[in-house]
PDB file of N, CA and C in Angstrom:
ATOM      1  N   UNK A   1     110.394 122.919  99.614  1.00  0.00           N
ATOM      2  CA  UNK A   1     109.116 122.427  99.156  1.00  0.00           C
ATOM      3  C   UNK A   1     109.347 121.162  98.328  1.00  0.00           C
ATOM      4  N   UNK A   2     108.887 120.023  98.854  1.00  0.00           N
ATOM      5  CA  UNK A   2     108.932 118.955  98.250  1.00  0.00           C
ATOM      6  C   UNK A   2     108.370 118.727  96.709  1.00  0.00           C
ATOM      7  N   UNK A   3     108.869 117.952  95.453  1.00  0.00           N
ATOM      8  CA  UNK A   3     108.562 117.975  93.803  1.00  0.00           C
ATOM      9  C   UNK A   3     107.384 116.624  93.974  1.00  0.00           C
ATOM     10  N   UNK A   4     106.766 116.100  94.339  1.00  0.00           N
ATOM     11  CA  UNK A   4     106.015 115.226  94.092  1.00  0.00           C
ATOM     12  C   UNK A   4     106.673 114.279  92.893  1.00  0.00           C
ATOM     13  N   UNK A   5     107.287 113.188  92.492  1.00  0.00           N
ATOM     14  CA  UNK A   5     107.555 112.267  91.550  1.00  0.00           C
ATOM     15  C   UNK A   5     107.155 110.973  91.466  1.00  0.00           C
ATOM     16  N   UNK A   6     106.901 110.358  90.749  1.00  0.00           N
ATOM     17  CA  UNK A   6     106.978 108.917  90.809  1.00  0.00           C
ATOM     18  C   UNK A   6     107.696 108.222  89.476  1.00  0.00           C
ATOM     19  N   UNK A   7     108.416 106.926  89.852  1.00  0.00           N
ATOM     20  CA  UNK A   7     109.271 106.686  88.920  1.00  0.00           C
ATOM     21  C   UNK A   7     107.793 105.716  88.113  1.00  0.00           C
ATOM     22  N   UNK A   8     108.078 106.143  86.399  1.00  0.00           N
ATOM     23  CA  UNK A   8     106.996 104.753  85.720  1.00  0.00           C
ATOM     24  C   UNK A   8     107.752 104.445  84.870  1.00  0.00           C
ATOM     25  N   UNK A   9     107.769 103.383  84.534  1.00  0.00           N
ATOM     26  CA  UNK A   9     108.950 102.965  83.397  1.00  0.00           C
ATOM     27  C   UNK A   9     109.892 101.725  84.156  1.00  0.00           C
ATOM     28  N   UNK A  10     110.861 101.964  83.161  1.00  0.00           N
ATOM     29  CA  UNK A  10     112.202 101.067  83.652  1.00  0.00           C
ATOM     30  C   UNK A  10     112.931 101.562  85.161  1.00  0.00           C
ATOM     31  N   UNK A  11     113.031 100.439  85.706  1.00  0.00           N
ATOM     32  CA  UNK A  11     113.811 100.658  87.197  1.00  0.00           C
ATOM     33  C   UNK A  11     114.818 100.001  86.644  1.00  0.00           C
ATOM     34  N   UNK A  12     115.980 100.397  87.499  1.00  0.00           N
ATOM     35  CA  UNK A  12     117.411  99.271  87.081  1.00  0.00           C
ATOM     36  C   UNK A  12     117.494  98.198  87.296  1.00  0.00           C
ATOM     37  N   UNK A  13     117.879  97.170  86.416  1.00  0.00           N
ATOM     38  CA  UNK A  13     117.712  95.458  87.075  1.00  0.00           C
ATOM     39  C   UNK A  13     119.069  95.066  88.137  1.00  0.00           C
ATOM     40  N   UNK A  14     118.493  94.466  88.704  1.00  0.00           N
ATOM     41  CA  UNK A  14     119.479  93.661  89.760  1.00  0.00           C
ATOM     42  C   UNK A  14     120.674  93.581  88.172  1.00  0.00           C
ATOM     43  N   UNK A  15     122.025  93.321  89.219  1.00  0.00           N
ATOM     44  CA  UNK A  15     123.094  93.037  88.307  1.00  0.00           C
ATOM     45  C   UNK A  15     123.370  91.436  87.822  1.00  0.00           C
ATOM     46  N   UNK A  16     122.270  90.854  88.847  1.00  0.00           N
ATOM     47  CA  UNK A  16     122.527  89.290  88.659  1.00  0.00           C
ATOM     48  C   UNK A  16     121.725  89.296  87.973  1.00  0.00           C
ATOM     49  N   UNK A  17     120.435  89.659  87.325  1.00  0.00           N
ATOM     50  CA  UNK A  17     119.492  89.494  86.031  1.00  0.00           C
ATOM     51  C   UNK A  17     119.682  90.103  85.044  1.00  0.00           C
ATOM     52  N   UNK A  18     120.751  91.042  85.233  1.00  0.00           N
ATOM     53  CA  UNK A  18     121.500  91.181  83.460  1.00  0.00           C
ATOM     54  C   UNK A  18     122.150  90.359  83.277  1.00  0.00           C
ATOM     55  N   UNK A  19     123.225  89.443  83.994  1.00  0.00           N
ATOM     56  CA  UNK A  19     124.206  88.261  83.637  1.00  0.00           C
ATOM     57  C   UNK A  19     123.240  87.479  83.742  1.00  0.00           C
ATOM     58  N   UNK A  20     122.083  86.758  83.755  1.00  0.00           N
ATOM     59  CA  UNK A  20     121.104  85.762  83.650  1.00  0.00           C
ATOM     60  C   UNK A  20     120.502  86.071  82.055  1.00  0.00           C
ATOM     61  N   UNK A  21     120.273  87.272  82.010  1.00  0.00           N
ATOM     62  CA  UNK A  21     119.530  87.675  80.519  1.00  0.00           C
ATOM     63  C   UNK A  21     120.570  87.641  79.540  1.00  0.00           C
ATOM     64  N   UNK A  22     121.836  87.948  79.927  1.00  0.00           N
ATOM     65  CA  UNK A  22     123.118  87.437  78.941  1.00  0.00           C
ATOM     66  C   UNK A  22     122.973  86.034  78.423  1.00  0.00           C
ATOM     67  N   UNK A  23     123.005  85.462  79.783  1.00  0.00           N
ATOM     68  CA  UNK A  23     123.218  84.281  79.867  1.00  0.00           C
ATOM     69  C   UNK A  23     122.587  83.124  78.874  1.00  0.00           C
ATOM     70  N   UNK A  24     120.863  83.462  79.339  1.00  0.00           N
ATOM     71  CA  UNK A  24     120.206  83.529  78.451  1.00  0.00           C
ATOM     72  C   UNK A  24     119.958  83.483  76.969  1.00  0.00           C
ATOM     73  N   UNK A  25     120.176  84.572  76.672  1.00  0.00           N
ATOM     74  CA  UNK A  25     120.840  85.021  75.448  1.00  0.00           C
ATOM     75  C   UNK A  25     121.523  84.639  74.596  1.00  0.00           C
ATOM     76  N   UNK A  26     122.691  84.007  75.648  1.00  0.00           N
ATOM     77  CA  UNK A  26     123.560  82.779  74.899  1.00  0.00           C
ATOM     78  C   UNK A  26     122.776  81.495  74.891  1.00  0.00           C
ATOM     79  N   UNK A  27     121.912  81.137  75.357  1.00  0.00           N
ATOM     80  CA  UNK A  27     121.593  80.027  75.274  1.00  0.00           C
ATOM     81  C   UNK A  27     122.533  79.005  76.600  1.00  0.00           C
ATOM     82  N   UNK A  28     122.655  79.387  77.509  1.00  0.00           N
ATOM     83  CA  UNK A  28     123.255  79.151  78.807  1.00  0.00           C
ATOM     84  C   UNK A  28     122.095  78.806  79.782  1.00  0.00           C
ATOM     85  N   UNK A  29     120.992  79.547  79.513  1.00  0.00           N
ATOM     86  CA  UNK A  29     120.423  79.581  80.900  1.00  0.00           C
ATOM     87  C   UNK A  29     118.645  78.954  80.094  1.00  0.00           C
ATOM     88  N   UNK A  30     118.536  77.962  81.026  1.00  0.00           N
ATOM     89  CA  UNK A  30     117.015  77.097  80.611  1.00  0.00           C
ATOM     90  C   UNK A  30     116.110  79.037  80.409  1.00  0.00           C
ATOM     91  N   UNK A  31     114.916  78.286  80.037  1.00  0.00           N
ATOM     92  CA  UNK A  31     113.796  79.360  79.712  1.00  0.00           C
ATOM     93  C   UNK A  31     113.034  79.373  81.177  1.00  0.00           C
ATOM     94  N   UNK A  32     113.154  78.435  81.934  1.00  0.00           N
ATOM     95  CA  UNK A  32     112.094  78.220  82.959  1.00  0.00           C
ATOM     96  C   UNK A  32     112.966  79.168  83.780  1.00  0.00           C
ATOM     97  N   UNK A  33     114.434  78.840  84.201  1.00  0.00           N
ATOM     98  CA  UNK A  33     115.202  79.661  85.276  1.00  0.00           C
ATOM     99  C   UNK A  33     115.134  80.688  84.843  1.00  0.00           C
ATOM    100  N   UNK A  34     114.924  81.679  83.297  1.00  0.00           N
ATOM    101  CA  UNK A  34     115.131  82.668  83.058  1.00  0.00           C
ATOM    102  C   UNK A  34     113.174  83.262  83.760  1.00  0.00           C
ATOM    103  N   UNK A  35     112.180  82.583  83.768  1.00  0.00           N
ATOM    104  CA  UNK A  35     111.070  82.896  84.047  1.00  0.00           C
ATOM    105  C   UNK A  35     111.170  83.253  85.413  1.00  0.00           C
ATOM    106  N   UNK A  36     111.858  82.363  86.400  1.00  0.00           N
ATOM    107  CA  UNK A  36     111.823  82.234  87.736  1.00  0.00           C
ATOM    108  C   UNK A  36     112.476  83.553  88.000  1.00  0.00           C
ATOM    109  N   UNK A  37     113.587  83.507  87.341  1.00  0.00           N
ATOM    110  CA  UNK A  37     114.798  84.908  87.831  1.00  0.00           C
ATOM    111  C   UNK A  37     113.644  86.135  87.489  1.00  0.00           C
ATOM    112  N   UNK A  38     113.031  86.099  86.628  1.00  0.00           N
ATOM    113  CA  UNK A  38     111.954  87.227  86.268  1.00  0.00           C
ATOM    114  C   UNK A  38     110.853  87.475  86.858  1.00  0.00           C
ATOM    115  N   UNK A  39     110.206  86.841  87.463  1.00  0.00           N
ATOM    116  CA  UNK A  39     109.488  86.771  87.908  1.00  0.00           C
ATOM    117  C   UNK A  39     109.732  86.747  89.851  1.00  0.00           C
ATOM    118  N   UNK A  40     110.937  86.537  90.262  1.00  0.00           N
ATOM    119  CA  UNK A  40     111.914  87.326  91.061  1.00  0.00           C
ATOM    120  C   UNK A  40     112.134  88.643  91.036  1.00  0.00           C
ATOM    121  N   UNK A  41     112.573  88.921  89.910  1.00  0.00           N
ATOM    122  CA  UNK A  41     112.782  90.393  89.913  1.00  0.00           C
ATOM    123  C   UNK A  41     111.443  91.476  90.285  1.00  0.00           C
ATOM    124  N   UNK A  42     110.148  91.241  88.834  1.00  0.00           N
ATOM    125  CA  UNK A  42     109.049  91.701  89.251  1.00  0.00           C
ATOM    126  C   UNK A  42     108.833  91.701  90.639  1.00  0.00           C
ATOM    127  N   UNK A  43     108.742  90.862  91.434  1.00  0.00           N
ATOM    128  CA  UNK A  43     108.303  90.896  92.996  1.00  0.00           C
ATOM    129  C   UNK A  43     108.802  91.469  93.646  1.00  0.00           C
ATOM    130  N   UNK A  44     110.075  91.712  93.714  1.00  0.00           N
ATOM    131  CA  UNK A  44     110.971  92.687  94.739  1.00  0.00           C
ATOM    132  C   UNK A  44     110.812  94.577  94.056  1.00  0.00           C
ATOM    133  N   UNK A  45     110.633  94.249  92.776  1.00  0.00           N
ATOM    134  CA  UNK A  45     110.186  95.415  92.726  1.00  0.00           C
ATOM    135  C   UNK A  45     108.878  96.407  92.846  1.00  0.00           C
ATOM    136  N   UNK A  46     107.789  95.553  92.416  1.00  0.00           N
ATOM    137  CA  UNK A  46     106.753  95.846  93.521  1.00  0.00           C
ATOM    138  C   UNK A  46     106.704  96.114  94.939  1.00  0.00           C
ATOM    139  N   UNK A  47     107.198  95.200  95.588  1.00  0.00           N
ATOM    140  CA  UNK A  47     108.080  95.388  96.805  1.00  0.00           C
ATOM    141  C   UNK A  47     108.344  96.684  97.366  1.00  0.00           C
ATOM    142  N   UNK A  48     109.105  96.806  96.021  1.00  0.00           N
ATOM    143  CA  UNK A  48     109.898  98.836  96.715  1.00  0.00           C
ATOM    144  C   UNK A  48     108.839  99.868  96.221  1.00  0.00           C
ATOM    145  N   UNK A  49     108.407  99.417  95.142  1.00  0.00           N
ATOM    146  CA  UNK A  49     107.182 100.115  94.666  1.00  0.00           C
ATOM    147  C   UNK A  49     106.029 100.745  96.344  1.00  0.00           C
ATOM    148  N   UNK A  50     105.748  99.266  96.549  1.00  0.00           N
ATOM    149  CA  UNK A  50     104.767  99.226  97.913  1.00  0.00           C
ATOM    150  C   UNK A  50     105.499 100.006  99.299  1.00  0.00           C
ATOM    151  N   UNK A  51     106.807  99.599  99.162  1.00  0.00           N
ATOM    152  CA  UNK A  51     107.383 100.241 100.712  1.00  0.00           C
ATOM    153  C   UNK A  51     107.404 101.649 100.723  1.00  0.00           C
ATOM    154  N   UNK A  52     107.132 102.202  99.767  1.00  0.00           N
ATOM    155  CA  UNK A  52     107.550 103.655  99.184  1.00  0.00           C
ATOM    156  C   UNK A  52     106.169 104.423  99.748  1.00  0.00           C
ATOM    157  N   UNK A  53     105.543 103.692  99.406  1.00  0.00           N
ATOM    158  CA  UNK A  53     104.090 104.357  99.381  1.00  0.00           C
ATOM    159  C   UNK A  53     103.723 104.380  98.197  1.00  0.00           C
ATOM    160  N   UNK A  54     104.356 104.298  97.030  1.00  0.00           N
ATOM    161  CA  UNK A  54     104.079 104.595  95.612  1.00  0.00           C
ATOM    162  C   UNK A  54     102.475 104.395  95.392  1.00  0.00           C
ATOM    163  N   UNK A  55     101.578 105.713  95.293  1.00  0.00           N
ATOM    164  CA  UNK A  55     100.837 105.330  94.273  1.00  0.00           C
ATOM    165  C   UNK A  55     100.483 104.471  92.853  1.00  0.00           C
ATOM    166  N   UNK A  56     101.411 104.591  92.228  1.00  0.00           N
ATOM    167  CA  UNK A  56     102.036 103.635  90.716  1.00  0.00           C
ATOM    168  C   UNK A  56     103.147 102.443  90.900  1.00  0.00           C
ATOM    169  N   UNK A  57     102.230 101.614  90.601  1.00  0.00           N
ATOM    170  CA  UNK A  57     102.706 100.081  90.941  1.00  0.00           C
ATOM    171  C   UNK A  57     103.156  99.238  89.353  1.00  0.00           C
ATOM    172  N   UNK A  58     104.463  99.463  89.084  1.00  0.00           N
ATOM    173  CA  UNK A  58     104.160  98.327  87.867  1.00  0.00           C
ATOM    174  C   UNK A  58     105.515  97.461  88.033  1.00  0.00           C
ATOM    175  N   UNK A  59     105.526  97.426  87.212  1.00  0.00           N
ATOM    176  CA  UNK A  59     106.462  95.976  86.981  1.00  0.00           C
ATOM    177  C   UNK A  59     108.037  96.678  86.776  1.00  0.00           C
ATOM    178  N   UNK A  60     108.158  97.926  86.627  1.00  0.00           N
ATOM    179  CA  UNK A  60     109.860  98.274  86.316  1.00  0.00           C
ATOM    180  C   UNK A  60     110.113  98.000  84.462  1.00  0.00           C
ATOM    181  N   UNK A  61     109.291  97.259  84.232  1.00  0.00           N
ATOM    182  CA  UNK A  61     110.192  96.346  82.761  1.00  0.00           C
ATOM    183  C   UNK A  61     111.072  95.576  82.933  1.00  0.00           C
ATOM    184  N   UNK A  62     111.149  95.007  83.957  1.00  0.00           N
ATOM    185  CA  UNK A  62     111.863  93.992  84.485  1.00  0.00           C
ATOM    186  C   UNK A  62     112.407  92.589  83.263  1.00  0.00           C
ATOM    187  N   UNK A  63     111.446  92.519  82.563  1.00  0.00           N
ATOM    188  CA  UNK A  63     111.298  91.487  82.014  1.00  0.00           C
ATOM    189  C   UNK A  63     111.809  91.636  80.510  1.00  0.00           C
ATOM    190  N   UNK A  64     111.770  92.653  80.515  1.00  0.00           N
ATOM    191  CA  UNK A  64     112.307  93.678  79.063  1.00  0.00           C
ATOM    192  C   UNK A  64     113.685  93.766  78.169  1.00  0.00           C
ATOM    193  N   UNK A  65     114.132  93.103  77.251  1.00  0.00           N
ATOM    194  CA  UNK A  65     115.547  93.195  76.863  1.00  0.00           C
ATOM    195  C   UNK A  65     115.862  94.353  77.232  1.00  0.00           C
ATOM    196  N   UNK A  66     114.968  95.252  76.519  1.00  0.00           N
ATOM    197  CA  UNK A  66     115.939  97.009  76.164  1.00  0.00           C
ATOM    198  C   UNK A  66     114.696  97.598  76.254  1.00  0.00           C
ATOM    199  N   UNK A  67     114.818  98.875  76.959  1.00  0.00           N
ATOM    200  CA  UNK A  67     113.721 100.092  76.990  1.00  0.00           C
ATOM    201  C   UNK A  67     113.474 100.400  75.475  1.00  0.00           C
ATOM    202  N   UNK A  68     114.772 100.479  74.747  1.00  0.00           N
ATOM    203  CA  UNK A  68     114.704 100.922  73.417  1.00  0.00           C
ATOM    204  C   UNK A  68     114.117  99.513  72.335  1.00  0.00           C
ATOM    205  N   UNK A  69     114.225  98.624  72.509  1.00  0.00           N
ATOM    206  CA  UNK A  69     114.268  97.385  71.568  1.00  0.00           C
ATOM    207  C   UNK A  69     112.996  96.915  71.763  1.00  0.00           C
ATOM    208  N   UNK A  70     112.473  96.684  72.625  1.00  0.00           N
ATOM    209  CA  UNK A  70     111.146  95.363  73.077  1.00  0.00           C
ATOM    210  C   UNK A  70     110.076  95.763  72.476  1.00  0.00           C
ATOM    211  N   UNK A  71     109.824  96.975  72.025  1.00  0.00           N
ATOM    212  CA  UNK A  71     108.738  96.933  70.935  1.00  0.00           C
ATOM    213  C   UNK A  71     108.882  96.418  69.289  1.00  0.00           C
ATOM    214  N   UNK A  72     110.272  95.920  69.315  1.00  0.00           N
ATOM    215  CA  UNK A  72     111.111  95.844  68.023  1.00  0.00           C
ATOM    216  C   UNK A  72     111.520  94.131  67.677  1.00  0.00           C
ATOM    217  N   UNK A  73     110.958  93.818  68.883  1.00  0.00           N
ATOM    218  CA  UNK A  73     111.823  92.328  68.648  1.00  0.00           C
ATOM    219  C   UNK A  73     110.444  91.645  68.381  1.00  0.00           C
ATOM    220  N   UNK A  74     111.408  90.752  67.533  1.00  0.00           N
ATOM    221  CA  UNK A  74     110.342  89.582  66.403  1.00  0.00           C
ATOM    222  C   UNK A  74     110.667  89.978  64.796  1.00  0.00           C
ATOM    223  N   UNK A  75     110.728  91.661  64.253  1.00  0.00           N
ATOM    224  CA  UNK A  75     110.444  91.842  63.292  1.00  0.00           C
ATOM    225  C   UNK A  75     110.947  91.037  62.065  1.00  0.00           C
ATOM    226  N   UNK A  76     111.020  90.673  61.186  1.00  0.00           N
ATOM    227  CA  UNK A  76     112.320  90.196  60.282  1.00  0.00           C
ATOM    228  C   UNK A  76     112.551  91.015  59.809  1.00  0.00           C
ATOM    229  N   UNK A  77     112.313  92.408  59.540  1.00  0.00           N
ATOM    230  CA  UNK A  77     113.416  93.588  58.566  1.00  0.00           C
ATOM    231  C   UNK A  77     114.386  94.105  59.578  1.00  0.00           C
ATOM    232  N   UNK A  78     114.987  93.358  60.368  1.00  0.00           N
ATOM    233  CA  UNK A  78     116.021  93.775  61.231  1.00  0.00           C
ATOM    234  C   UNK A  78     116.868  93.151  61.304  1.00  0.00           C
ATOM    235  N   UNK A  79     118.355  93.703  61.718  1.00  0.00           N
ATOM    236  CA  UNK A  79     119.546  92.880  61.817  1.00  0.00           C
ATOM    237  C   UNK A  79     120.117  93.130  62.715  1.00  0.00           C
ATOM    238  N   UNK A  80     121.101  92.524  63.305  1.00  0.00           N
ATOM    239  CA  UNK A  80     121.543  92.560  64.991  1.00  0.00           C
ATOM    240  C   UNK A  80     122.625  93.496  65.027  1.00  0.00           C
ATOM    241  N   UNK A  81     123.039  93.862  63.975  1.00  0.00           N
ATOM    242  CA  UNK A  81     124.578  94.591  63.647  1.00  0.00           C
ATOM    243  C   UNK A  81     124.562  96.038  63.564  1.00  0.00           C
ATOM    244  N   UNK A  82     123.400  96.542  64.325  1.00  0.00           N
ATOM    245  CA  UNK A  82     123.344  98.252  64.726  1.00  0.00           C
ATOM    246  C   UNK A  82     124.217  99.008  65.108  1.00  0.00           C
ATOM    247  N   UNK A  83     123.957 100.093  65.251  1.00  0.00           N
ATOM    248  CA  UNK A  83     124.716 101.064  66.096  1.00  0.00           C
ATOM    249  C   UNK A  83     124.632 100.300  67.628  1.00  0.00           C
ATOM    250  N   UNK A  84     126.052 100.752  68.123  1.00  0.00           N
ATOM    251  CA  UNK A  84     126.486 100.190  69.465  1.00  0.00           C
ATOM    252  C   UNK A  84     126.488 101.914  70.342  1.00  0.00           C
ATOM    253  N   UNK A  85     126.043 101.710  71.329  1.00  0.00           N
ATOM    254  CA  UNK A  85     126.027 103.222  72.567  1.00  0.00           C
ATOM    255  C   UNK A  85     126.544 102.199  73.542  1.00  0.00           C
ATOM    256  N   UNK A  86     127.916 103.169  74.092  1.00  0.00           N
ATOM    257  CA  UNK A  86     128.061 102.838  75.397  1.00  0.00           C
ATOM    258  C   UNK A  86     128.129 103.869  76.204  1.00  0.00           C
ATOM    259  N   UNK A  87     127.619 102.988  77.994  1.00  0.00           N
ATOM    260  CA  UNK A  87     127.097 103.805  79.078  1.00  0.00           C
ATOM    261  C   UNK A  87     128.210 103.699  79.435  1.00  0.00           C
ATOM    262  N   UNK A  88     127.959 104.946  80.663  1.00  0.00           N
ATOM    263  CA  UNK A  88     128.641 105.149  81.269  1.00  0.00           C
ATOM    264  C   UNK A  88     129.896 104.473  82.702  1.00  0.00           C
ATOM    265  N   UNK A  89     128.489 103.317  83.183  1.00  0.00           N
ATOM    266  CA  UNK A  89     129.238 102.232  83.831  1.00  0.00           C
ATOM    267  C   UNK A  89     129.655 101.515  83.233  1.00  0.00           C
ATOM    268  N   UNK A  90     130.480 101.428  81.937  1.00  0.00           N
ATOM    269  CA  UNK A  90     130.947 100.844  80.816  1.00  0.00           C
ATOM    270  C   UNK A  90     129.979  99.538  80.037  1.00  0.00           C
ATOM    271  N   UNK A  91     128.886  99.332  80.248  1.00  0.00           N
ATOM    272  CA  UNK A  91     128.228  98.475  79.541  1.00  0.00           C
ATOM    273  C   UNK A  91     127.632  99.150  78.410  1.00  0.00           C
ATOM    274  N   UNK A  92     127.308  97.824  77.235  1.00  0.00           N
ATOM    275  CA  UNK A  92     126.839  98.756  75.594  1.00  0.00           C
ATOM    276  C   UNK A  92     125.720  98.289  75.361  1.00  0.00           C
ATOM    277  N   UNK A  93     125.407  98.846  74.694  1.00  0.00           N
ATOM    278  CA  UNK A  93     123.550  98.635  74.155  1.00  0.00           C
ATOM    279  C   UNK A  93     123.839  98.799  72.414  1.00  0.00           C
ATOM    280  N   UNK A  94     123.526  97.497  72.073  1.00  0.00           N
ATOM    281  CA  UNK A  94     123.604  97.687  70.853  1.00  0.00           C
ATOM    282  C   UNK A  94     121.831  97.453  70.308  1.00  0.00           C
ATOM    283  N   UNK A  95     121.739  98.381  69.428  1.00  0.00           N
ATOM    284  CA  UNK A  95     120.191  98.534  68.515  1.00  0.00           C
ATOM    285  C   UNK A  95     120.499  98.073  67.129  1.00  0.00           C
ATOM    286  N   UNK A  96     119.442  97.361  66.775  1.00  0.00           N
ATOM    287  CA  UNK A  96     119.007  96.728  65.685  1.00  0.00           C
ATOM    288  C   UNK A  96     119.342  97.870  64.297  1.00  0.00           C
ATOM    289  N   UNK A  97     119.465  96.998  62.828  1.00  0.00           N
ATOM    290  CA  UNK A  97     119.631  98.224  61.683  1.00  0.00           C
ATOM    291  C   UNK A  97     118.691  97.581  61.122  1.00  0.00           C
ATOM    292  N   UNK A  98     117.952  98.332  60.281  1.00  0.00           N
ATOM    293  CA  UNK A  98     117.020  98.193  59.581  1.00  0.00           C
ATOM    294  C   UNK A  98     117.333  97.447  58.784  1.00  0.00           C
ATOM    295  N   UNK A  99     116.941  96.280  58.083  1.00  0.00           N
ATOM    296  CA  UNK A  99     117.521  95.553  56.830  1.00  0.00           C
ATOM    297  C   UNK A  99     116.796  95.280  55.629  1.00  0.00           C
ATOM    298  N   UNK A 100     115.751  96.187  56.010  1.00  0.00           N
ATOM    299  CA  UNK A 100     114.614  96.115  54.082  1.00  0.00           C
ATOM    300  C   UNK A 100     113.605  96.911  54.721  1.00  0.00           C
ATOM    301  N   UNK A 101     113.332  97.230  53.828  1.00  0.00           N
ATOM    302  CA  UNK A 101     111.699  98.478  54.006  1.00  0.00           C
ATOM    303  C   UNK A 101     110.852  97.536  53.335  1.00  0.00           C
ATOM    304  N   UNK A 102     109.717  98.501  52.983  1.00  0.00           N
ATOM    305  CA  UNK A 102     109.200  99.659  53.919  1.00  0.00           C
ATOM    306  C   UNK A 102     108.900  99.071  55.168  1.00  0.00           C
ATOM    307  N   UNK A 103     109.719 100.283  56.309  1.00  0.00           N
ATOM    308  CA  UNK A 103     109.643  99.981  57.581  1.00  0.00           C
ATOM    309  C   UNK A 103     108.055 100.695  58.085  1.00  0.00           C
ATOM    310  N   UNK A 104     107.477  99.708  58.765  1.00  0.00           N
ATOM    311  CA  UNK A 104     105.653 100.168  59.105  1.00  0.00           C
ATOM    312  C   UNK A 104     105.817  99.668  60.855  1.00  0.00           C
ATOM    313  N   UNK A 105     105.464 100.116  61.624  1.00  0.00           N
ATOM    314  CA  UNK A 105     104.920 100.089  62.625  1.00  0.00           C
ATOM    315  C   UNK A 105     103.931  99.057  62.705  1.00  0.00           C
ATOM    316  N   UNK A 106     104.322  97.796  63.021  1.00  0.00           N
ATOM    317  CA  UNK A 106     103.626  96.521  63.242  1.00  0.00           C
ATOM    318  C   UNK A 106     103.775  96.270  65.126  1.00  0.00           C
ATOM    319  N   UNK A 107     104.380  96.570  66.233  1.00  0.00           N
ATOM    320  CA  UNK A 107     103.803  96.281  67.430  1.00  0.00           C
ATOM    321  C   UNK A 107     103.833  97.650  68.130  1.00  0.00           C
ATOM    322  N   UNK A 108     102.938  97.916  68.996  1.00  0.00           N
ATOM    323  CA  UNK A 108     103.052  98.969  69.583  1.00  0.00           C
ATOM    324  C   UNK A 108     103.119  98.663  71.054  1.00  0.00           C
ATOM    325  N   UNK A 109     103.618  99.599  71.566  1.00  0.00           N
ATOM    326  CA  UNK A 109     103.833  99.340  73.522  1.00  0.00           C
ATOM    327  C   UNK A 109     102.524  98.741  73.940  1.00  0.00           C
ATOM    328  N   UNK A 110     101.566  99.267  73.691  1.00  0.00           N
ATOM    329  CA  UNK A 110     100.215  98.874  74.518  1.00  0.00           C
ATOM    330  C   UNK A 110     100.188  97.466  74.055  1.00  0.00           C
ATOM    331  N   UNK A 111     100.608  96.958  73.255  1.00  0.00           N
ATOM    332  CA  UNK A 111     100.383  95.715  73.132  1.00  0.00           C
ATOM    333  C   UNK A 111     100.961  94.950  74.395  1.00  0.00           C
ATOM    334  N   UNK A 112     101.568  95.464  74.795  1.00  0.00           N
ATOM    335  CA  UNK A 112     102.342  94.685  75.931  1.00  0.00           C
ATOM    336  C   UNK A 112     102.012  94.566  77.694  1.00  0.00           C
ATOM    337  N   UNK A 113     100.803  95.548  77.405  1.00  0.00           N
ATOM    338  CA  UNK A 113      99.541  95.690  78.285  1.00  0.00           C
ATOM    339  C   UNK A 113      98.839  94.456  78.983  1.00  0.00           C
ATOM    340  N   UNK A 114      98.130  94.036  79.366  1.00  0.00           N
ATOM    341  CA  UNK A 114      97.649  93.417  80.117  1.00  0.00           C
ATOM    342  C   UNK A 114      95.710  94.180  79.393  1.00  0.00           C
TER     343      UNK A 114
END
C-alpha cells in the first residue's frame, strides 16, 4: 500500500550551486551570476516538482544559505564563530553564536513569503 508524501521544504542543491554560493561568499562570484545560477536552480526544480506530478510546487529553498540560518541573517547580535556540525558527506555547517541579548525574534519565515 502506497504512503502518499510530498517533499516541502529544502531539496538538495546541485553541487555546482554550493561551490557558486561559496564562491560567492568569498566574494569570487558577481551578485548577478550568483542571481542567474539561482534562478537556474529554482527552474529545474520546479521542473521535477512538475514531472512528478507533485501537487506542491515551491522553490526547494534553493536560494537559501542554510535551512537553519536564513531566518537569522542580517541580525547584528550575531557572530560567525558558532558551533560547527559536520555531515555526513563530509561537508560542515557552521551556525551563528549569539553575541549580546536580549535575543527577540525580529524575522520570521513567513516573511520570506511572497
Amino acid at each position: 500500500m502506497p504512503i502518499p508524501t510530498e517533499p516541502i521544504g529544502s531539496i538538495p542543491r546541485p553541487q555546482s550551486l554550493q561551490k557558486a554560493m561559496q564562491a560567492f561568499a568569498a566574494g569570487s562570484l558577481p551578485a548577478e551570476e550568483m542571481d542567474r545560477l539561482f534562478d537556474a536552480a529554482v527552474r529545474e526544480t520546479i521542473e521535477q516538482f512538475e514531472a512528478t506530478g507533485s501537487p506542491v510546487i515551491t522553490d526547494g529553498e534553493q536560494t537559501k544559505p542554510s535551512f537553519a540560518t536564513y531566518p537569522l541573517t542580517g541580525l547584528q547580535n550575531l557572530a560567525p564563530d558558532g558551533v560547527v556540525i559536520p555531515f555526513e558527506d563530509g561537508h560542515t555547517r557552521q551556525l551563528p553564536r549569539l553575541s549580546e541579548g536580549p535575543f527577540r525574534y525580529s524575522t520570521y519565515a513567513g516573511s520570506f513569503l511572497p
